[in-house]
Protein backbone atom coordinates (compact mmCIF):
# COMPACT_ATOMS: atom_id res chain seq x y z
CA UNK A 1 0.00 0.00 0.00
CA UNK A 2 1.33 3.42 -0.68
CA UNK A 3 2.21 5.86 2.42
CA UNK A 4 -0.41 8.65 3.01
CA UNK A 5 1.09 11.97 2.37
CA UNK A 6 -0.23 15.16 4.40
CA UNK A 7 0.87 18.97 4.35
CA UNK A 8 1.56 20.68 7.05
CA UNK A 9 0.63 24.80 6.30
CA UNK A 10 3.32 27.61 6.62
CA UNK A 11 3.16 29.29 10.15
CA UNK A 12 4.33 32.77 9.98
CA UNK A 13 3.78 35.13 13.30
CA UNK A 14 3.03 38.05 10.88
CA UNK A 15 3.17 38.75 7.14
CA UNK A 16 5.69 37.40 5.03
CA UNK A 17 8.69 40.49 4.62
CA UNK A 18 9.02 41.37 0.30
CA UNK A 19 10.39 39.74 -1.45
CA UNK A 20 38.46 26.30 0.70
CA UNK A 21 35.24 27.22 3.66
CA UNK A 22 35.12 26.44 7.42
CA UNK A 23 34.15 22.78 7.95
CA UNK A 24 32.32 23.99 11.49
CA UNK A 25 30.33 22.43 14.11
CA UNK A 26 31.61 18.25 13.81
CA UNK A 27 28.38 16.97 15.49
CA UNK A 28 30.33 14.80 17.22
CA UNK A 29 32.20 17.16 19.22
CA UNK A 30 29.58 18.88 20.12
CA UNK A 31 28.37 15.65 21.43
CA UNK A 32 31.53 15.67 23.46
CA UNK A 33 30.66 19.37 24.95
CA UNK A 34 26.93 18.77 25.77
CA UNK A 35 28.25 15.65 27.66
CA UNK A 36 31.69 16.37 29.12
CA UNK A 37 32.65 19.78 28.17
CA UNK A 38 35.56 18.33 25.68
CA UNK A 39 37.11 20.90 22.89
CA UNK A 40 38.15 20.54 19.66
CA UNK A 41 39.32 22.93 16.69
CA UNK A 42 38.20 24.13 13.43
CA UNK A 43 40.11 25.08 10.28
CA UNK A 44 40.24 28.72 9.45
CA UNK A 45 38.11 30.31 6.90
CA UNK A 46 37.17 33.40 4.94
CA UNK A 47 35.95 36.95 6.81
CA UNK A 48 32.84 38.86 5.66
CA UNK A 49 33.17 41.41 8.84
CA UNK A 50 29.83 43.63 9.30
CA UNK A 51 29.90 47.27 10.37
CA UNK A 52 31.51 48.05 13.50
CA UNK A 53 30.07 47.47 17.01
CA UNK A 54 30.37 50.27 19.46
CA UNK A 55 33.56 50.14 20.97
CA UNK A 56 32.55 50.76 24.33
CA UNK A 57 30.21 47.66 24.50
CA UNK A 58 28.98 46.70 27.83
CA UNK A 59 30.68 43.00 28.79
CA UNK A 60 26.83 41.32 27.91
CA UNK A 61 27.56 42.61 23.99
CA UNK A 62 24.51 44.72 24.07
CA UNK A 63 25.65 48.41 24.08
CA UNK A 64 23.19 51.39 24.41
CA UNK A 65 24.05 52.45 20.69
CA UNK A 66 23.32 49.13 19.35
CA UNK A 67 19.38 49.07 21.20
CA UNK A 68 18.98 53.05 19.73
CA UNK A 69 20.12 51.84 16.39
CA UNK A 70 18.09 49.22 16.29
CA UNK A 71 15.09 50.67 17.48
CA UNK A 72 15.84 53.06 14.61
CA UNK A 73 15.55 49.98 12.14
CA UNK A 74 12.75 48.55 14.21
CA UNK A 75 12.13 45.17 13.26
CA UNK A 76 14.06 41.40 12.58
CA UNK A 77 13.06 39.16 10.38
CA UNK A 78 14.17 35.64 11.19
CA UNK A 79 13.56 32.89 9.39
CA UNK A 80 13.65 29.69 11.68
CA UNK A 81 12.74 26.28 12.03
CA UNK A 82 12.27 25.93 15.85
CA UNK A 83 8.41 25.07 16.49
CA UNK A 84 6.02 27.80 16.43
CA UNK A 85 5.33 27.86 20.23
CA UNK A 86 8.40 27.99 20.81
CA UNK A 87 9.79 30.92 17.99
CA UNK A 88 6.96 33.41 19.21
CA UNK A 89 7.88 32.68 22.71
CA UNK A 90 11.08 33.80 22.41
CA UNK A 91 10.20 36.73 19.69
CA UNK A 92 7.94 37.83 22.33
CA UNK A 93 10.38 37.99 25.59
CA UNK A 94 12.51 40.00 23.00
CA UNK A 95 10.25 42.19 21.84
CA UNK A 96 9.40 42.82 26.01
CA UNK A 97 13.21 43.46 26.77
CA UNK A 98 14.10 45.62 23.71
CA UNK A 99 10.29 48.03 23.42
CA UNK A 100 10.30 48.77 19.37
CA UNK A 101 11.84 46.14 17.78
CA UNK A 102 9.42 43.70 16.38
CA UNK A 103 10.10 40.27 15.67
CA UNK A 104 8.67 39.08 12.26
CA UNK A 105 8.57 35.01 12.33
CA UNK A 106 8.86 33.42 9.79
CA UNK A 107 8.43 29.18 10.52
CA UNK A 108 9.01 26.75 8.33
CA UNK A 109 10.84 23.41 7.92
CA UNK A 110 14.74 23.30 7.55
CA UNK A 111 14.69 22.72 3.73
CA UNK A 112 12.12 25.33 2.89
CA UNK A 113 14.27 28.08 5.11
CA UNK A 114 17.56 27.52 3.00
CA UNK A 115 15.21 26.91 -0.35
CA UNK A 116 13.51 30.27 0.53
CA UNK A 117 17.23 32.12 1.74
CA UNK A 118 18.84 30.67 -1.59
CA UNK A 119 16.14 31.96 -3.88
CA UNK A 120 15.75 35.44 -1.94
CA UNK A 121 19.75 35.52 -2.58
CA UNK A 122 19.32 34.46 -6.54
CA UNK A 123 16.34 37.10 -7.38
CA UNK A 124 18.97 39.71 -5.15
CA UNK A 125 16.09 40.14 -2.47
CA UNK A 126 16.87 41.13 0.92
CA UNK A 127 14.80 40.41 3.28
CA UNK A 128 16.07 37.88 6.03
CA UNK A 129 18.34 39.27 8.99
CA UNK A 130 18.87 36.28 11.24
CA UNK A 131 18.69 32.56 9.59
CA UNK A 132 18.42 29.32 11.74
CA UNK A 133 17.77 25.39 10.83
CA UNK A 134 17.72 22.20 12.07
CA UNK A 135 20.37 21.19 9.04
CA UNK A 136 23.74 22.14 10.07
CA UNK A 137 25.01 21.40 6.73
CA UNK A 138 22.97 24.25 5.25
CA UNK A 139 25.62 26.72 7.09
CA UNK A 140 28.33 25.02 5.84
CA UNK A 141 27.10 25.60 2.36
CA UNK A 142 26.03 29.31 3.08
CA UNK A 143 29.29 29.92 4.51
CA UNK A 144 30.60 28.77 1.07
CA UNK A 145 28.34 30.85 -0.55
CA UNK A 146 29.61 34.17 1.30
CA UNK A 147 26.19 34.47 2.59
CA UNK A 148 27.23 34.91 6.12
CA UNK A 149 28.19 37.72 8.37
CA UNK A 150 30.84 37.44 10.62
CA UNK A 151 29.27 38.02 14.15
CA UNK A 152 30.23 36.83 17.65
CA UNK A 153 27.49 36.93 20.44
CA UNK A 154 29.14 37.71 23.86
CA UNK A 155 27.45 34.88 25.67
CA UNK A 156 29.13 31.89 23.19
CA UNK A 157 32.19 33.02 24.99
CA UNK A 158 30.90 30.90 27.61
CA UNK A 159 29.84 28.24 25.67
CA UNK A 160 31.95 24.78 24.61
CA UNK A 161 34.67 25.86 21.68
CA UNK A 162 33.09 23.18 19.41
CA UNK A 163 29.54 24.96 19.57
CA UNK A 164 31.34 27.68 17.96
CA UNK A 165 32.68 28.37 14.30
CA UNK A 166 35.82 29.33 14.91
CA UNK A 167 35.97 32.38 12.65
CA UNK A 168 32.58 33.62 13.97
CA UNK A 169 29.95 33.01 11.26
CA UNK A 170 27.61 30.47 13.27
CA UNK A 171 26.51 29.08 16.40
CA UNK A 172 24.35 25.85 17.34
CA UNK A 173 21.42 27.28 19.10
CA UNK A 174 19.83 24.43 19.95
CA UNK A 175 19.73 20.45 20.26
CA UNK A 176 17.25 17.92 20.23
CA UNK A 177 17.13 14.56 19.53
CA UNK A 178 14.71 12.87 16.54
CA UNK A 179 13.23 9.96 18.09
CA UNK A 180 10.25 7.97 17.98
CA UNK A 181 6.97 8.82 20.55
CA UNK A 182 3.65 7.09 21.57
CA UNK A 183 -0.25 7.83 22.82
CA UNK A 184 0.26 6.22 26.27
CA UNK A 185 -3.66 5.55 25.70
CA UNK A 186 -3.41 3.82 23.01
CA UNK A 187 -0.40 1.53 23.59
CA UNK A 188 0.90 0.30 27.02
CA UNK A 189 4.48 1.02 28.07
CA UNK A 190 5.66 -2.63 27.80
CA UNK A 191 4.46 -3.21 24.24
CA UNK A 192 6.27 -0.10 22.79
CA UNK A 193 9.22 -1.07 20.64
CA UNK A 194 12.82 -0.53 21.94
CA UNK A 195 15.11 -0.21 19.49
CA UNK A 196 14.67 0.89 15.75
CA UNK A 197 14.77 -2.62 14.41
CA UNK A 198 11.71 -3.21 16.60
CA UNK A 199 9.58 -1.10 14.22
CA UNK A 200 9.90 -3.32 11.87
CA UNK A 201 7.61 -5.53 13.50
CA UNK A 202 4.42 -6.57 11.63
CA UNK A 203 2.27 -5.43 14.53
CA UNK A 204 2.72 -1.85 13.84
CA UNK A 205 1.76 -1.85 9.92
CA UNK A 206 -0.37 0.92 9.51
CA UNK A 207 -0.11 2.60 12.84
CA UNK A 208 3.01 5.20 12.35
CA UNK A 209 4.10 8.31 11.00
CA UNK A 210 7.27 9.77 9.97
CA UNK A 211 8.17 13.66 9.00
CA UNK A 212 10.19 13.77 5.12
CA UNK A 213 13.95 15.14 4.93
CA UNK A 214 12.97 17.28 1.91
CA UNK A 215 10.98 19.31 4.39
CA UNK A 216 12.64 19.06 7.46
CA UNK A 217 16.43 19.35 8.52
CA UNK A 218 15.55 16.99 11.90
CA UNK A 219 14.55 14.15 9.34
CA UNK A 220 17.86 15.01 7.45
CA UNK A 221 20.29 13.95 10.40
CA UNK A 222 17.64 11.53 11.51
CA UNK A 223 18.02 9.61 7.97
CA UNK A 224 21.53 9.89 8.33
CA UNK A 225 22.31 8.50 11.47
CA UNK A 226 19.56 5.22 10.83
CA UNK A 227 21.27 4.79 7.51
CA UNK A 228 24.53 4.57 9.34
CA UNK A 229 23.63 2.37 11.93
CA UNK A 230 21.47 -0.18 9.16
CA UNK A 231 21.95 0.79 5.72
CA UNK A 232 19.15 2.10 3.11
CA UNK A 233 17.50 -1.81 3.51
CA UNK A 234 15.99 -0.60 7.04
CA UNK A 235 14.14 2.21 5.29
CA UNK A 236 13.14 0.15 2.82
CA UNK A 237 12.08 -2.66 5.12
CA UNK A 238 9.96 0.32 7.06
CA UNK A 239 7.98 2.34 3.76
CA UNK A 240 6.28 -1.73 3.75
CA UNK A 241 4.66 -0.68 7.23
CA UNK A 242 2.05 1.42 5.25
CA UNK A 243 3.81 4.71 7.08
CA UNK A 244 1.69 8.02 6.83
CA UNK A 245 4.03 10.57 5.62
CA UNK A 246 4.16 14.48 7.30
CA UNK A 247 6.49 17.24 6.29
CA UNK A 248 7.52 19.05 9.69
CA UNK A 249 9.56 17.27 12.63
CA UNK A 250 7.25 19.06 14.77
CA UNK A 251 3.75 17.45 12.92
CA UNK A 252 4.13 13.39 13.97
CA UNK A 253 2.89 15.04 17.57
CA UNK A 254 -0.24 15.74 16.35
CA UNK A 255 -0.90 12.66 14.74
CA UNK A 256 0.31 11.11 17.51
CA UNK A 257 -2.18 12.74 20.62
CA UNK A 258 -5.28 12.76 18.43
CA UNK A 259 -4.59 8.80 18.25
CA UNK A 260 -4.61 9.03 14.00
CA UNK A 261 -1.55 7.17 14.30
CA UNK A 262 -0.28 6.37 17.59
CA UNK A 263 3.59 6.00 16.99
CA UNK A 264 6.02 8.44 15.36
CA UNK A 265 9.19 6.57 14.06
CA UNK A 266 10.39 10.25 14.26
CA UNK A 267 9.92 13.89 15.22
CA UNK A 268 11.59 16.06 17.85
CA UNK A 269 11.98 15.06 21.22
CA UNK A 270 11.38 18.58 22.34
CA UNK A 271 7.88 19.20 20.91
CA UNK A 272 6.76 15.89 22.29
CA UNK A 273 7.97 17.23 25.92
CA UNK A 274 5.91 20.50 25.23
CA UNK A 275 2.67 18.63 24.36
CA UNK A 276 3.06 16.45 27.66
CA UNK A 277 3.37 19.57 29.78
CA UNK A 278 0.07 20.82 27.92
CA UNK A 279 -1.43 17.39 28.94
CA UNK A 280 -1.70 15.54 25.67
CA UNK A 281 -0.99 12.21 25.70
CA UNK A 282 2.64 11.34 24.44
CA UNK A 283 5.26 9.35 26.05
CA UNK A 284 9.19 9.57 23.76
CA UNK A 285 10.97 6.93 23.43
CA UNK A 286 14.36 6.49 23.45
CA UNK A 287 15.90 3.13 21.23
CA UNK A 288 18.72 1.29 23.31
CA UNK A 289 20.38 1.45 19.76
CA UNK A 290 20.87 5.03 19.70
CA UNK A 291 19.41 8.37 19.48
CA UNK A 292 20.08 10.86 16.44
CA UNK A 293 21.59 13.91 17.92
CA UNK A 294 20.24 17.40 15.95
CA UNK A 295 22.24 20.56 16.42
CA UNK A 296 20.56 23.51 15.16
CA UNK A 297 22.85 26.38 14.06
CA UNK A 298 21.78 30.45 13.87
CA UNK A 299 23.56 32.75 11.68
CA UNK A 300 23.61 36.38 10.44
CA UNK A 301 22.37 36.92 6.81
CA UNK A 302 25.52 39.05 5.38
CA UNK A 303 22.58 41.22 3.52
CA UNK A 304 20.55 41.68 6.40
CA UNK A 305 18.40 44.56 5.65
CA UNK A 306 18.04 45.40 9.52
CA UNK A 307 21.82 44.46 10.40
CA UNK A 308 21.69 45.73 13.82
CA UNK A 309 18.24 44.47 15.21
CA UNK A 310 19.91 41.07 13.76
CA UNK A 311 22.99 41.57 16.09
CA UNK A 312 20.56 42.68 18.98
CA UNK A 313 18.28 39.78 18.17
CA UNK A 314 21.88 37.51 17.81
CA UNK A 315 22.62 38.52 21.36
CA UNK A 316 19.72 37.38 22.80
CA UNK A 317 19.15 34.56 20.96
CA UNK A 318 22.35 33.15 22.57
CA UNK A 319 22.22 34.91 26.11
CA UNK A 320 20.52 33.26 29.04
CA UNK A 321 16.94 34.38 29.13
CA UNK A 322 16.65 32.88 25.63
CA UNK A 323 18.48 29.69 26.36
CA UNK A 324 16.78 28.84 29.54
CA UNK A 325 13.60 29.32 27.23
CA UNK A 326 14.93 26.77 25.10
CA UNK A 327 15.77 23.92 28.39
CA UNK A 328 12.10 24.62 29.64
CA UNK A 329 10.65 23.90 26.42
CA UNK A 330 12.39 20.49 26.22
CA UNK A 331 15.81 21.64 24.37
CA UNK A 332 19.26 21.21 24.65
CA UNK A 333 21.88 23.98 25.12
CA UNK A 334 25.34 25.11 25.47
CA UNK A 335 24.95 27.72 28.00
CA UNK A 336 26.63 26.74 30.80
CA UNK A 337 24.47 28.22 33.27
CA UNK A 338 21.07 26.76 32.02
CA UNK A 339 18.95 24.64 34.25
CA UNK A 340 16.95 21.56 33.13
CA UNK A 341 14.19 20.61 34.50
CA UNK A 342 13.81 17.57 37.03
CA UNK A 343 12.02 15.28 34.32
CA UNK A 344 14.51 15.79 31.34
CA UNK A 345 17.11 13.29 30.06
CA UNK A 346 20.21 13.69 30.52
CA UNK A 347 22.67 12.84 27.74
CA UNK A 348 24.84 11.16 29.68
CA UNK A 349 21.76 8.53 30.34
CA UNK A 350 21.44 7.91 26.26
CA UNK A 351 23.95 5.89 23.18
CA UNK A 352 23.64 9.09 21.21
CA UNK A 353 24.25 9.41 17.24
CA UNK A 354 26.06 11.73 15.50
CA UNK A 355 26.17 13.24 12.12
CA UNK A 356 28.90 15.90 10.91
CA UNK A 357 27.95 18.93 9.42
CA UNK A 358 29.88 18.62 6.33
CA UNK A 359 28.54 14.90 5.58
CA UNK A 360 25.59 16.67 5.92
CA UNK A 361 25.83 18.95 3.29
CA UNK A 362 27.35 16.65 1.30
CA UNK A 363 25.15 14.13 1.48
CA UNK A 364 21.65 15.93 1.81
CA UNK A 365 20.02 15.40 -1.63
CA UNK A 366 20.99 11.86 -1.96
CA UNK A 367 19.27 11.39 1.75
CA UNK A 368 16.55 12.77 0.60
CA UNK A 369 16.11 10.72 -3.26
CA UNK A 370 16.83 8.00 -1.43
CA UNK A 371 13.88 8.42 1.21
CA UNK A 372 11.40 9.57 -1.62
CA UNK A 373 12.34 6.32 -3.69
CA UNK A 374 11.81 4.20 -0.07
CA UNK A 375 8.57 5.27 0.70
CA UNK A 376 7.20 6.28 -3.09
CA UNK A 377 6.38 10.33 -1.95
């Protein structure tokens, strides 16, 4: 039987604005940091440096000059795949702190950001200022591109080195972990599967959904990590389950609590925390065979028609009000001084997998043919 394929609509908070490189963020190491604080280095790359910062900066990186000038530009426009909730959660605490600089979100999966940033770039359209996925490859290949400003948050000093791009052009943001998830109503505890081969299993034809790596940059790392650990024959062995097909890492959930399908193969860990704390019925899962590991990097776009609300924004984005926002939504991050709460995994407690950022870029569009050929959409 075919897979069912659903769309999941574009989310924006407001109106939709007019229209040799570093090698980066090694997912492994920053596996290493978010466990044990380890280091590493990256090679050096090309500058792109944007206008000058006022000298006199206070130690947080926010100066005085930078809030006046931009409150004088007035608005951000970020383009970001975080889940709604959370991306108008943080706009909003932003747009509280710093009075007359508006936010404009604009949410979307991983694939459709860089799709939308790359055509924007081609038609010589500037209208993004701050540009985060769930792909770390796509920064990789917009460093490449030139498409980056060179901008260092204050607060990263803090962080692990191998969160960092060592010449300044991106930051991971955010982790999560892509994992699968179950109605607790719908199937007990002890029949849920445990690993990934488990899923397999003829018992759960028909009854799970999965999010597509052409949308989403989650299902990206996600494919590569399974694919590592058991070849293209276990996704090939899984699109015979009769799996309903979603675009978003953040829309198995839903199918999930309303009991359409009660297992994700997939997802984000995090948005299955937040719907637990709202009450809906969803339990994660973690497979004794390992967990893909998603770091989620944040950039400046070097065009950015608002370039400093983006730094402004940039500050925040990394600084602790807006990372603890992140840990009590069900994120990972590498501010040191972030507190999880009581019911969160640690990483320490999991077999984590890791993808590099590079392999990621480079291997991206043959995930993704080879997932459409699997599963036939």
């Amino acid at each position: 039987m075919s897979p069912t394929l659903t769309s999941a609509a574009l989310r924006p908070r407001t109106a939709e604005p007019a229209g040799a490189s570093v090698r980066g963020l090694c997912l492994g190491a920053v596996l290493c940091v978010l466990v044990a604080g380890c280091t590493g280095a990256t090679p050096a790359a090309t500058t792109q440096t944007p206008a000058a910062a006022n000298t006199q900066a206070a130690a947080s990186g926010v100066s005085q000059t930078l809030i006046d000038a931009a409150r004088k530009e007035g608005a951000v426009v970020w383009y970001t795949s975080v889940e709604t909730s959370v991306a108008e959660e943080v706009a909003r605490k932003f747009e509280a702190k710093y009075a007359g600089v508006k936010v404009e979100v604009n949410r979307t999966g991983s694939e459709r950001v860089m799709q939308r940033v790359l055509q924007e770039a081609q038609a010589s359209v500037k209208a993004v200022d701050v540009i985060h996925t769930s792909d770390a490859g796509n920064f990789v290949d917009l460093k490449d591109r030139n498409m980056l400003a060179k901008y260092v948050p204050a607060a990263v000093e803090k962080y692990p080195t191998n969160f960092k791009n060592a010449d300044g052009f991106y930051f991971v943001w955010r982790s999560s972990m892509s994992v699968p998830a179950y109605n607790p109503k719908l199937i007990p505890a002890q029949d849920t599967p445990r690993t990934w081969q488990d899923l397999l299993d003829p018992k759960w034809k028909g009854k799970m959904v999965s999010a597509h790596p052409s949308y989403s940059g989650t299902i990206v790392t996600w494919e590569a990590a399974i694919t590592d650990l058991y070849k293209s024959d276990f996704l090939e062995s899984l699109a015979k389950q009769d799996v309903m097909l979603v675009q978003s890492a953040q829309d198995p959930v839903t199918k999930v609590t309303s009991g359409e399908r009660p297992l994700a193969i997939n997802g984000t860990d995090y948005s299955y925390f937040v719907d637990k704390k709202k009450g809906n019925p969803v339990e994660v899962i973690y497979p004794t065979d390992g967990s893909p590991l998603v770091t989620s990097p944040s950039a400046i776009a070097v065009d950015a028609p608002h370039p400093n609300a983006a730094r402004l924004f940039t500050e925040y984005l990394f600084d602790m009000e807006a990372q603890q926002t992140l840990v009590d939504d069900g994120l990972y991050s590498g501010h040191p001084d972030v507190k999880y709460p009581a019911d969160r995994k640690k990483l320490t407690d999991l077999k984590l997998l890791t993808e590099d950022d590079l392999k990621l870029q480079q291997q991206a569009e043959e995930l993704k043919k080879t997932f459409t050929q699997a599963f036939g959409a």
